[in-house]
Protein backbone atom coordinates (compact mmCIF):
# COMPACT_ATOMS: atom_id res chain seq x y z
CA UNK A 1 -3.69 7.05 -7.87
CA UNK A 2 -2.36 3.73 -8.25
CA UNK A 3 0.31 1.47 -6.08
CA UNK A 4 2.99 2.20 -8.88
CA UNK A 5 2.99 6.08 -8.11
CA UNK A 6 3.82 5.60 -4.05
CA UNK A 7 6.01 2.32 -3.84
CA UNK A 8 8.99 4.15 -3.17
CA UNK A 9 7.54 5.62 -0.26
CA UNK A 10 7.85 2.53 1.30
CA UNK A 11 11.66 2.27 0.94
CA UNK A 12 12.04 3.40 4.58
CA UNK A 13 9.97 5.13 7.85
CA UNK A 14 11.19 8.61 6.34
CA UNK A 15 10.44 8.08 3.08
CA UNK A 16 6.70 6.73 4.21
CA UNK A 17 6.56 10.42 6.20
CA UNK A 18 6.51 11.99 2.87
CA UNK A 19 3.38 10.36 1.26
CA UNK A 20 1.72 11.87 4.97
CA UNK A 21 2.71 15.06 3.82
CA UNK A 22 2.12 15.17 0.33
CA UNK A 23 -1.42 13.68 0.60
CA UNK A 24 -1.90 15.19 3.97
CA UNK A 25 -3.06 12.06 5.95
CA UNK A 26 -3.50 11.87 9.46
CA UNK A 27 -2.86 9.32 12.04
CA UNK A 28 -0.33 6.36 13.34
CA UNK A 29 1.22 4.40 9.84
CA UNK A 30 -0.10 0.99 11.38
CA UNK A 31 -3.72 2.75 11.27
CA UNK A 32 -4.22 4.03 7.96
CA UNK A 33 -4.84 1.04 5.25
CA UNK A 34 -4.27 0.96 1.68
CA UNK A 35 -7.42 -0.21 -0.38
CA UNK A 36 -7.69 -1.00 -3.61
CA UNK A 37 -10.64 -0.52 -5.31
CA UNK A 38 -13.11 -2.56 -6.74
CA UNK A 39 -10.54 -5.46 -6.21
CA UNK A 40 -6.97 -6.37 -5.92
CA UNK A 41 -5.03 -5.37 -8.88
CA UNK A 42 -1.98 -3.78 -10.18
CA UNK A 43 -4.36 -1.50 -11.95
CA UNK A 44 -6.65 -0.20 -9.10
CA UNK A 45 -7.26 2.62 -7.78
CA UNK A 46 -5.79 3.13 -4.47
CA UNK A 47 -7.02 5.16 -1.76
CA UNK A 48 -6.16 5.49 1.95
CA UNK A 49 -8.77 4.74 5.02
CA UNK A 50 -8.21 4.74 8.53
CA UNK A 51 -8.53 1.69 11.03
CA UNK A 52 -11.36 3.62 13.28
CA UNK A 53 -13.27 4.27 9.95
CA UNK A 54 -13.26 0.31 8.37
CA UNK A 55 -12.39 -1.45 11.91
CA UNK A 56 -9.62 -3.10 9.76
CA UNK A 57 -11.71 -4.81 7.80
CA UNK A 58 -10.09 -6.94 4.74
CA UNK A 59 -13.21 -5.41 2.27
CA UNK A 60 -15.34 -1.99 2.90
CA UNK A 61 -18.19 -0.80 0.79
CA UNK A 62 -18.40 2.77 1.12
CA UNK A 63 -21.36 4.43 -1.11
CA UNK A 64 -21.83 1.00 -3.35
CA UNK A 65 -18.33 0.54 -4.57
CA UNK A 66 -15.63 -2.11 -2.63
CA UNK A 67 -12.43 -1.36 -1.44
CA UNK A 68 -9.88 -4.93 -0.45
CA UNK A 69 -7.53 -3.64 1.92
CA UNK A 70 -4.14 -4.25 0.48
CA UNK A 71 -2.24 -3.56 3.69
CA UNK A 72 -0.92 -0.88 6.42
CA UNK A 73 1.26 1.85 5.72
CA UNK A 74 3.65 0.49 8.10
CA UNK A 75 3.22 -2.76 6.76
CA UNK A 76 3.89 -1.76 3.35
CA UNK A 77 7.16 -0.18 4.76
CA UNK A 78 7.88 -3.87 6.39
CA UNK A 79 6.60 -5.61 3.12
CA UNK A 80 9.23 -3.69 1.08
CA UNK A 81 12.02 -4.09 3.24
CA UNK A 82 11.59 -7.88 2.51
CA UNK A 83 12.34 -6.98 -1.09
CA UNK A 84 14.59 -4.28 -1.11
CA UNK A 85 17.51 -5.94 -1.42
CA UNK A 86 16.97 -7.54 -4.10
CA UNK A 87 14.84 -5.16 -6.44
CA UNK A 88 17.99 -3.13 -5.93
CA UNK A 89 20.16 -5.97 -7.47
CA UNK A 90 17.66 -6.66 -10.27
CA UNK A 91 17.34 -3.42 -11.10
CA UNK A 92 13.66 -3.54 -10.76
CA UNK A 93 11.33 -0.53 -11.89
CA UNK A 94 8.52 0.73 -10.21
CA UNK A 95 6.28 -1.14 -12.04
CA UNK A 96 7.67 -4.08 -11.26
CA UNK A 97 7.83 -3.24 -7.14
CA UNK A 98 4.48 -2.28 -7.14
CA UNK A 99 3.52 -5.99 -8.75
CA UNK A 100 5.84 -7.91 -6.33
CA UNK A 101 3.93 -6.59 -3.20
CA UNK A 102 0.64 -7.23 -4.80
CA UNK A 103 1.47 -10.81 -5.42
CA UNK A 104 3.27 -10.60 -1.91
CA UNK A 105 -0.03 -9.50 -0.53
CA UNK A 106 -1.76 -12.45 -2.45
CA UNK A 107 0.14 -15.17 -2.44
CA UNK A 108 2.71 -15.29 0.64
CA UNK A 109 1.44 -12.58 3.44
């Protein structure tokens, strides 16, 4: 799964409640992290750990291969709200969300 395929969960607190049920996660949206693997990238893989699992850690390595935490799911939700606004006036795709919070993440967080 990559970023591109759940950015517009984080249009809004109830949106974000779907991705919990259609991937069945568990726990508080400030505890479960987003981690890309193998590095940040628009292209990696993402997959979702909880705080008492990495102890928030910016980069895991679970069974040889590195995950960068790219944020909370709460903060994602915060993160987008930044942006809404105006990916809504430019018309942006998801593609094109989905790079704006990486660079977000990179560059301005």
């Amino acid at each position: 799964m990559k970023l591109v395929e759940i950015v517009n969960y984080f249009e809004s607190e109830a949106s974000l409640q779907e991705i919990y049920s259609d991937l069945k996660l568990e726990g508080d949206s400030d505890n479960i992290g987003v981690y890309m693997k193998n590095s940040i990238d628009i292209n990696s893989d993402i997959y979702f750990f909880d705080e008492a699992e990495t102890g928030d850690l910016i980069e895991i390595t679970k069974e040889g291969i590195k995950y960068f935490n790219l944020f909370s799911l709460g903060l994602g939700v915060e993160f987008y709200s930044y942006f809404k606004d105006y990916f809504e006036i430019n018309n942006y795709s998801d593609l094109q969300k989905a790079q704006r919070l990486v660079e977000y993440v990179i560059y301005d967080a």
